[in-house]
Every structure is written in C-alpha cells, then in structure tokens.
C-alpha atoms as a PDB file:
ATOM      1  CA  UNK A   1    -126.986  62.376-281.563  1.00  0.00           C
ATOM      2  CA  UNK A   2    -127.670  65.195-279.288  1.00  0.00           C
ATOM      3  CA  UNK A   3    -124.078  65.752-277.752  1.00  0.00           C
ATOM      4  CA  UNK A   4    -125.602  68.891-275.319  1.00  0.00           C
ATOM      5  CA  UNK A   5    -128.035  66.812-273.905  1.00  0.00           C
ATOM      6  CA  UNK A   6    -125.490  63.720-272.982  1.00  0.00           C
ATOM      7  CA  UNK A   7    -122.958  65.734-272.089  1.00  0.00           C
ATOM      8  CA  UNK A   8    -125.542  67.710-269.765  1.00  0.00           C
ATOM      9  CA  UNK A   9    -126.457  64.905-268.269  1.00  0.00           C
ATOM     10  CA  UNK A  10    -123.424  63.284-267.460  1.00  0.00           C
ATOM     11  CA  UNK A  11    -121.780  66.332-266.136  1.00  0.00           C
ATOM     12  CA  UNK A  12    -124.913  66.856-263.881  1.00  0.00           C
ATOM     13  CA  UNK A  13    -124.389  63.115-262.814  1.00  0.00           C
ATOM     14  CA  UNK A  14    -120.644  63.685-261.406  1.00  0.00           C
ATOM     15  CA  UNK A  15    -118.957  61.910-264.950  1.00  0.00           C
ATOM     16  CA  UNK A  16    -117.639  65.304-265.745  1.00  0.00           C
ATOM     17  CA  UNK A  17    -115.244  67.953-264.780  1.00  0.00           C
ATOM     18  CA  UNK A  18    -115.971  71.525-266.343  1.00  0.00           C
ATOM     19  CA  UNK A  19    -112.085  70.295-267.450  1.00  0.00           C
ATOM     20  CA  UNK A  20    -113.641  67.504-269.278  1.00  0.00           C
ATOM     21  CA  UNK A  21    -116.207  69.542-270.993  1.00  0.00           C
ATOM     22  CA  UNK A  22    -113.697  71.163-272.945  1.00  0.00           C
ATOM     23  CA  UNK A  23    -112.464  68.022-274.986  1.00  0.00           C
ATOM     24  CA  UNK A  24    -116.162  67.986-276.011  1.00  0.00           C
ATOM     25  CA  UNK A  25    -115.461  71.865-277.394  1.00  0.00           C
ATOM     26  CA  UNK A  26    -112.351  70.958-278.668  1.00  0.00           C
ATOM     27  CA  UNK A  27    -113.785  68.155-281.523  1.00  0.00           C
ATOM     28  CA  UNK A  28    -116.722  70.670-282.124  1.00  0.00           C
ATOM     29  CA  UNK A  29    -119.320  68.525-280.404  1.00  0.00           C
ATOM     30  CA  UNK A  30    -120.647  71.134-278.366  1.00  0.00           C
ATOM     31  CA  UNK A  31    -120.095  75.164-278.355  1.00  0.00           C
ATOM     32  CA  UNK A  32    -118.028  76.890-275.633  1.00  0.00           C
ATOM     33  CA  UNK A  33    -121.467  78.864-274.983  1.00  0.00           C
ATOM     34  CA  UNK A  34    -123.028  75.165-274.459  1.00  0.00           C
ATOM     35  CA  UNK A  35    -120.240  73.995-272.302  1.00  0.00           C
ATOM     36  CA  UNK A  36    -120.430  77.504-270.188  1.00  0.00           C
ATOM     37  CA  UNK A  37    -124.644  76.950-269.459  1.00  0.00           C
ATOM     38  CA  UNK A  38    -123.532  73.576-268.029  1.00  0.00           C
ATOM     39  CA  UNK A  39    -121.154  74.525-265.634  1.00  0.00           C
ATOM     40  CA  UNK A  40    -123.382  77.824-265.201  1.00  0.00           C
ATOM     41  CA  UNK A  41    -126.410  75.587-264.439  1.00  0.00           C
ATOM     42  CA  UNK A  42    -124.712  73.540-261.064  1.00  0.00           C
ATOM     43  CA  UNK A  43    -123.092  76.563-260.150  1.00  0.00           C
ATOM     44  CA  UNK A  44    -124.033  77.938-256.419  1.00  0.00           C
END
C-alpha cells in the first residue's frame, strides 16, 4: 500500500489536519520529510 499517496490525498481532501499527519509519522508509515511536502504543497 502506498501510505504517501492516501495520506496525500486525504489531507488534500479536508480528512486531515497537518496534526493528524503526524500519527501517520509516528507508526513509520510515512517520513516526517513526506508529511512536511504535504502540508508544504496546500500551503499559500
């Protein structure tokens, strides 16, 4: 399973908070760096 691309996705979608991105960090199924392009990718 590709855990970026969901979590991408559903973060881009509203499911999310950059909060919530760091559970997915946490149990190692994405990288900090991955977590930081998502939020870096909305950001204005």
């Amino acid at each position: 399973m590709n855990w970026y691309a969901l979590v991408k996705r559903y973060f881009d979608a509203g499911l999310y908070t950059g909060e919530q991105l760091q559970v997915f960090v946490t149990t190692k199924k994405i990288t900090d760096k991955q977590a930081k392009e998502i939020t870096k990718a909305t950001a204005v």
